[in-house]
N, C-alpha and C. Protein backbone atom coordinates (compact mmCIF):
# COMPACT_ATOMS: atom_id res chain seq x y z
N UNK A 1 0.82 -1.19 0.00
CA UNK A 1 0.00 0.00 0.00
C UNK A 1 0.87 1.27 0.00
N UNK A 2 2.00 1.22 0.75
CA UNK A 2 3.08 2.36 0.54
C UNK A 2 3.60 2.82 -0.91
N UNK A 3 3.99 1.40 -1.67
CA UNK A 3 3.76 1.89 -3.04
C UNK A 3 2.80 2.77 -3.71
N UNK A 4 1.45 2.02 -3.54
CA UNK A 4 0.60 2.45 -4.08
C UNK A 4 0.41 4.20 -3.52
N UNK A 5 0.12 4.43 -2.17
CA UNK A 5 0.21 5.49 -1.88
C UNK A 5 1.11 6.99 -2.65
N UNK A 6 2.34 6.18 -2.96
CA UNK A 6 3.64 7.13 -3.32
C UNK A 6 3.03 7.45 -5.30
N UNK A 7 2.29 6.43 -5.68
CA UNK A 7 1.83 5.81 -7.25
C UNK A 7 1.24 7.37 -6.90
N UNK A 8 0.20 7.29 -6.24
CA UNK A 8 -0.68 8.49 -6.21
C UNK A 8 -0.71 10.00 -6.28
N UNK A 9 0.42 10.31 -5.63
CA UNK A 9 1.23 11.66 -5.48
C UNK A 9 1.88 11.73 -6.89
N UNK A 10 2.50 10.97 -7.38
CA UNK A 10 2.62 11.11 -9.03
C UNK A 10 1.77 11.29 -9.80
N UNK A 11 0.73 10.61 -9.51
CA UNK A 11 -0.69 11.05 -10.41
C UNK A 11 -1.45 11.86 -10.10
N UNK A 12 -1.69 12.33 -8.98
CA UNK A 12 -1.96 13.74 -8.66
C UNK A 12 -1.46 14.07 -9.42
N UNK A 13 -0.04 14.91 -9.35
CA UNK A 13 1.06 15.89 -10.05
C UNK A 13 0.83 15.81 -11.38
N UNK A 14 0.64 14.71 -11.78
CA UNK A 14 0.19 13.97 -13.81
C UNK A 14 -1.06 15.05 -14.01
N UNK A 15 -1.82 14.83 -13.15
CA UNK A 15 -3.25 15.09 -13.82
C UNK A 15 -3.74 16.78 -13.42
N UNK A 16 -3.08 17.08 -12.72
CA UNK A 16 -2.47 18.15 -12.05
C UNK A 16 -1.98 19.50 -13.58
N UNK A 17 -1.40 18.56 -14.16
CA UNK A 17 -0.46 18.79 -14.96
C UNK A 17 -0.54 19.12 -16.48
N UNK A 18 -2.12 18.53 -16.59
CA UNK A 18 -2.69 18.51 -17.57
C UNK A 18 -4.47 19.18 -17.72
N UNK A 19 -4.80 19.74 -18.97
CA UNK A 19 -5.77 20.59 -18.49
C UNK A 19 -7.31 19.10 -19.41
N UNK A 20 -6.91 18.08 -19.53
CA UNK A 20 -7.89 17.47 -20.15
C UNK A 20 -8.42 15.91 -19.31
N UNK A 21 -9.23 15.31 -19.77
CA UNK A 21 -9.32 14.07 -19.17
C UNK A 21 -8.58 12.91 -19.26
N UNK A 22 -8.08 12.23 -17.86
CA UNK A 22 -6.94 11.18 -18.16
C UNK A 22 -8.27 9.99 -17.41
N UNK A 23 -7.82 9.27 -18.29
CA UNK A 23 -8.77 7.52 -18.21
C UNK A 23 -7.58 6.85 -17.33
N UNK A 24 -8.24 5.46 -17.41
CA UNK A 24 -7.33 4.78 -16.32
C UNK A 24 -7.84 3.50 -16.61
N UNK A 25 -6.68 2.79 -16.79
CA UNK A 25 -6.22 0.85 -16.71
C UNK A 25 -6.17 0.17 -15.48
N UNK A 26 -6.28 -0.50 -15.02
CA UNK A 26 -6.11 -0.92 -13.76
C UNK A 26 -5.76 -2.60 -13.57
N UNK A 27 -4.54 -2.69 -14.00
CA UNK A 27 -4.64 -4.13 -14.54
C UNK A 27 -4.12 -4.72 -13.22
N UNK A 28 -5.59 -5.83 -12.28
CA UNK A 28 -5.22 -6.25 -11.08
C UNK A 28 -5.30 -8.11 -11.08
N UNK A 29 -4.56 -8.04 -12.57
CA UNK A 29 -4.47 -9.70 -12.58
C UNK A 29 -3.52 -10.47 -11.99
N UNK A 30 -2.52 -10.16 -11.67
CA UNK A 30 -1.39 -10.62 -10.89
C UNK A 30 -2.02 -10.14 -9.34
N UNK A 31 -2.74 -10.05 -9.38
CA UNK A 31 -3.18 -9.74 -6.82
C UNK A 31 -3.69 -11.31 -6.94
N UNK A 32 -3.22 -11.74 -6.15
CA UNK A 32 -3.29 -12.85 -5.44
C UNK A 32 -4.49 -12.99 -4.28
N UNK A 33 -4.09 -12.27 -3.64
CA UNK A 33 -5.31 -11.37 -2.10
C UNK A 33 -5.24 -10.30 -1.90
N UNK A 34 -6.43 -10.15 -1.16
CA UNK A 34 -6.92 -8.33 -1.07
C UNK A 34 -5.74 -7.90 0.16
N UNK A 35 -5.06 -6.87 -0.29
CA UNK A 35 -3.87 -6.47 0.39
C UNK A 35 -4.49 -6.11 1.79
N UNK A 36 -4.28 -6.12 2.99
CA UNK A 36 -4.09 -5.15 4.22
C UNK A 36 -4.32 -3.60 3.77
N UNK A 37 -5.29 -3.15 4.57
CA UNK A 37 -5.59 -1.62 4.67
C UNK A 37 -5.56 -1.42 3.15
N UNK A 38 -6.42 -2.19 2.06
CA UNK A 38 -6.63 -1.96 0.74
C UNK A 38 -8.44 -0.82 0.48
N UNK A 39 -8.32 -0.80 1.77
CA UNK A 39 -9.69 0.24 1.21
C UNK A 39 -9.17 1.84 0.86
N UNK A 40 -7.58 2.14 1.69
CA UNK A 40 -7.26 3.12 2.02
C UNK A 40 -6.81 3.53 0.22
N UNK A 41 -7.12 2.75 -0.65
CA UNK A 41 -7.11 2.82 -2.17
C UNK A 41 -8.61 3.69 -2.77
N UNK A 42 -9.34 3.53 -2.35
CA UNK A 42 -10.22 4.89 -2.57
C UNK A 42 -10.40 6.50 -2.59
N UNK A 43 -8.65 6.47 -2.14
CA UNK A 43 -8.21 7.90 -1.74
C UNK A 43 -7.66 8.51 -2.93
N UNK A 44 -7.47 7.57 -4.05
CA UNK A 44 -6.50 8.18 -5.02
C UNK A 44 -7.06 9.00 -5.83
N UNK A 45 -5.81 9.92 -6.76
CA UNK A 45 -6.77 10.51 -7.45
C UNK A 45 -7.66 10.09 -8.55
N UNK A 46 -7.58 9.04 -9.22
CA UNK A 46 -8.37 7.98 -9.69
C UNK A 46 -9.61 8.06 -9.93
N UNK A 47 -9.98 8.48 -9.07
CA UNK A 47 -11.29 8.72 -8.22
C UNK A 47 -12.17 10.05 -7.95
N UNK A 48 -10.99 10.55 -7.88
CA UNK A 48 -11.71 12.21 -7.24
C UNK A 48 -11.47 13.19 -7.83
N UNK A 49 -10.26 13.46 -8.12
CA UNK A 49 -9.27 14.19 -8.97
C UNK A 49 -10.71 14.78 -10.09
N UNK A 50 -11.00 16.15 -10.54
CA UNK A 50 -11.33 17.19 -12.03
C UNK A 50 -11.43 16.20 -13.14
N UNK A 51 -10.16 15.80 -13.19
CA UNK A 51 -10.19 15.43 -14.80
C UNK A 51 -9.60 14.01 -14.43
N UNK A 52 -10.81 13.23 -13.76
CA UNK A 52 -10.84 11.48 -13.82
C UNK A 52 -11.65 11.06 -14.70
N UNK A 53 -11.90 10.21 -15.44
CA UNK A 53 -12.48 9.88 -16.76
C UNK A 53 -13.10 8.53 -15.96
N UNK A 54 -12.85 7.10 -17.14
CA UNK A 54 -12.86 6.00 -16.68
C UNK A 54 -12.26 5.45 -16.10
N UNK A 55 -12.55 4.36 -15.22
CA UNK A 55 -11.60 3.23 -15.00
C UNK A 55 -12.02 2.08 -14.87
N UNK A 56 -11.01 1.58 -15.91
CA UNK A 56 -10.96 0.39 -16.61
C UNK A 56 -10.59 -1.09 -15.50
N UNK A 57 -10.46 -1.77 -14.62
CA UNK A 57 -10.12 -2.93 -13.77
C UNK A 57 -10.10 -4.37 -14.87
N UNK A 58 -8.83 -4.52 -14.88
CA UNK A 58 -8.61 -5.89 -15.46
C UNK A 58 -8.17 -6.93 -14.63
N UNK A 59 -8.56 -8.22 -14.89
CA UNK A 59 -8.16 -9.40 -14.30
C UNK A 59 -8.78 -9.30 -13.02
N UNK A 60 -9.99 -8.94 -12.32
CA UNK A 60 -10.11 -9.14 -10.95
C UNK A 60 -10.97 -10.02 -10.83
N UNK A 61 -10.70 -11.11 -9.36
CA UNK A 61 -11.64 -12.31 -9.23
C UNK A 61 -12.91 -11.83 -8.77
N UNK A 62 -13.92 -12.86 -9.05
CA UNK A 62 -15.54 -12.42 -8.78
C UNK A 62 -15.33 -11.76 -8.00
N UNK A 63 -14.93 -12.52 -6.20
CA UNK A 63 -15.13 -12.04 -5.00
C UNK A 63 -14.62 -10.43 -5.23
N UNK A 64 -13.77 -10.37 -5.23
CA UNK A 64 -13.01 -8.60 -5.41
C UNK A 64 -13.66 -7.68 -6.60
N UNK A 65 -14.11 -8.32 -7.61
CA UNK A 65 -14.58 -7.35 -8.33
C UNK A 65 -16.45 -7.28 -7.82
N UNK A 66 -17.21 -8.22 -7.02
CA UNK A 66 -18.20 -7.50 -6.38
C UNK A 66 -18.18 -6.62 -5.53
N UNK A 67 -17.11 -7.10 -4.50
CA UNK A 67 -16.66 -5.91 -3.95
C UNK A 67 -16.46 -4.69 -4.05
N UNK A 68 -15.88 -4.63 -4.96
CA UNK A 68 -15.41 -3.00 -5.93
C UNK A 68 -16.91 -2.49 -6.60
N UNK A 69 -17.60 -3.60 -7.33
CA UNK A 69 -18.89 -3.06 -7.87
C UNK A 69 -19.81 -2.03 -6.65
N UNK A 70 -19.86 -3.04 -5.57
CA UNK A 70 -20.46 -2.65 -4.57
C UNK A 70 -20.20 -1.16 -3.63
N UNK A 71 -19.04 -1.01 -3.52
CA UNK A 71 -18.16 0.02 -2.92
C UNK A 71 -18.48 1.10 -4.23
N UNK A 72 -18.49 1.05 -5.59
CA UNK A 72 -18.51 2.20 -6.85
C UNK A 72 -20.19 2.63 -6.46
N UNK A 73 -20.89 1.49 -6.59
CA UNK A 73 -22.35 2.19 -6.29
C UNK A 73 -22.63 3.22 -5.02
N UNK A 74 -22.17 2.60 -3.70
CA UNK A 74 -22.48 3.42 -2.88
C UNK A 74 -22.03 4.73 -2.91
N UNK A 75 -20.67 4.62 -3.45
CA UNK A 75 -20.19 6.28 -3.77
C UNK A 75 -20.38 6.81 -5.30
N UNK A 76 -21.35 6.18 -5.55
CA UNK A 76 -22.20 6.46 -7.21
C UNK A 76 -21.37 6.89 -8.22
N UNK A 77 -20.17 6.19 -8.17
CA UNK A 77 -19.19 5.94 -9.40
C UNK A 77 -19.98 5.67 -10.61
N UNK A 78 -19.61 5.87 -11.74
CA UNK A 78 -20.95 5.42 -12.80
C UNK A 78 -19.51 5.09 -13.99
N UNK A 79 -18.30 5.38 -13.97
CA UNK A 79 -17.21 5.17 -14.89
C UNK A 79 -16.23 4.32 -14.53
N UNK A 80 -16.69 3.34 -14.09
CA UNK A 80 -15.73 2.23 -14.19
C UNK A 80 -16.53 0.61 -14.98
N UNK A 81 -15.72 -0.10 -15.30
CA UNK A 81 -15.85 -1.07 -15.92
C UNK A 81 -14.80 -1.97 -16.11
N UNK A 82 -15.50 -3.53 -15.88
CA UNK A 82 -14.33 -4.65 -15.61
C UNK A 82 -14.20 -5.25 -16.65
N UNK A 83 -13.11 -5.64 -17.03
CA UNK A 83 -12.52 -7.25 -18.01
C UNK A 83 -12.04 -7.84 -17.35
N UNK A 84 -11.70 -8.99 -18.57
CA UNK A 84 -11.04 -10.24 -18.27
C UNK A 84 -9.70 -10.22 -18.62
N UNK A 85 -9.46 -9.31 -19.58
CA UNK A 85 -8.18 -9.45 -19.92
C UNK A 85 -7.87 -7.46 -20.44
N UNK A 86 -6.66 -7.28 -20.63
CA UNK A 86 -5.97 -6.45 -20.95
C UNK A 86 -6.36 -6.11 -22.35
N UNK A 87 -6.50 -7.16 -23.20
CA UNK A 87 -6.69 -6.60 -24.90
C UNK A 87 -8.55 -6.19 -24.80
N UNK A 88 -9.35 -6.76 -23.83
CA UNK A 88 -10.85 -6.22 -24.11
C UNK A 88 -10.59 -4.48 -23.46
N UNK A 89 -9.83 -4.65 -22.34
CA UNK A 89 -9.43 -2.98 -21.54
C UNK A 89 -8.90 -2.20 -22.98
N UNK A 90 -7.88 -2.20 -23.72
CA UNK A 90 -7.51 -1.71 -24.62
C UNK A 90 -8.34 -1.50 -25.69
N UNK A 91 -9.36 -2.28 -26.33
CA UNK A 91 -9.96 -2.24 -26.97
C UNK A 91 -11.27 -1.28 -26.43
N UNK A 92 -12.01 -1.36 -25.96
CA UNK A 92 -12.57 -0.09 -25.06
C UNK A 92 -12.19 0.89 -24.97
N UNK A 93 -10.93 1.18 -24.65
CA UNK A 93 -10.08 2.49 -24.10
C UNK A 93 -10.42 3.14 -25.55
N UNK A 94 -9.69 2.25 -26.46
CA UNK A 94 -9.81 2.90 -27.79
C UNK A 94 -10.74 3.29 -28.64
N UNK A 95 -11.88 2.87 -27.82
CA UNK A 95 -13.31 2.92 -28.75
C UNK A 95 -13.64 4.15 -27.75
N UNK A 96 -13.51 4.53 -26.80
CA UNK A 96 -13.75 5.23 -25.63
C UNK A 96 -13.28 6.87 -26.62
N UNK A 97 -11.86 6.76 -26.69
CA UNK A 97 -10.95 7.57 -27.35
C UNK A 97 -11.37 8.24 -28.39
N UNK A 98 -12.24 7.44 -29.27
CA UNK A 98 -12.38 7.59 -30.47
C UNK A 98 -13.28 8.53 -30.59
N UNK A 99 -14.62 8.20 -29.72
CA UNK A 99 -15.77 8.98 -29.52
C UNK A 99 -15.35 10.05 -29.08
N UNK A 100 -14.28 10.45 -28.06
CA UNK A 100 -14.05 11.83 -27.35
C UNK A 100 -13.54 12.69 -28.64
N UNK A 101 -12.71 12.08 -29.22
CA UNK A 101 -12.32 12.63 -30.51
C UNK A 101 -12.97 13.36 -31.27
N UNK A 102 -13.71 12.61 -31.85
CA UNK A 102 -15.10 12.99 -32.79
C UNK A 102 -15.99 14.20 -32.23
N UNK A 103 -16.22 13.63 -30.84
CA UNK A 103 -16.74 14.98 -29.83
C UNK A 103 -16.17 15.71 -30.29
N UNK A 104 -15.10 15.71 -29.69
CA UNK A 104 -13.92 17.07 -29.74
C UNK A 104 -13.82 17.83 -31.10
N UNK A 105 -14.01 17.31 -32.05
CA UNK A 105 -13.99 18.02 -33.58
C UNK A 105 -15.23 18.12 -34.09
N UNK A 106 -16.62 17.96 -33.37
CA UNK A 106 -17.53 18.21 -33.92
C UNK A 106 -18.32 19.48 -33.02
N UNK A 107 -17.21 19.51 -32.00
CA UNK A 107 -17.38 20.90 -31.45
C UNK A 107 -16.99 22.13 -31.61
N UNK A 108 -15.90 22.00 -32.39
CA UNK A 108 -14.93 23.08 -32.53
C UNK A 108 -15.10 23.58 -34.22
């Protein structure tokens, strides 16, 4: 979690840093078990941060990804979404991308 914590203060500063929307991967196929003091992961900017977009969670087992479903509703998250693998996350991202795009030039 100290990692992760330190992850965060960089992405603050990232998004911080930038005046548009940053999406997010979350590839949690290699966790084995739900870490110790893993709720204290709701703090990031991920989450809260202006310019948070989606987030994407790959590889998570049932048990942990109801969990997470459950925990997004109560704090009425509405932009996240799970896979199974990394190439369906990518493939999304990019279809995701595409549309902002199009937005973006059919506004201007």
């Amino acid at each position: 979690m100290t990692e992760l914590m330190n992850a965060y203060a960089q992405e603050r500063t990232f998004r911080d840093s930038v005046p548009y929307t940053l999406h997010s991967i979350v590839d949690m196929s290699q966790i084995k078990r739900i870490p110790p003091n893993w709720l204290t992961a709701k703090a990031g900017p991920g989450l809260t941060h202006p310019r948070s977009g989606f987030m994407l969670f790959v590889g998570l087992s049932m048990g942990f990804k109801m969990i997470l479903q459950t925990i997004m509703k109560i704090m009425r998250y509405e932009k996240i979404h799970f896979f199974d693998t990394r190439a369906q996350a990518d493939a999304f991202m990019a279809e995701l991308l595409q549309k902002e795009d199009s937005t973006a030039s059919s506004t201007s």
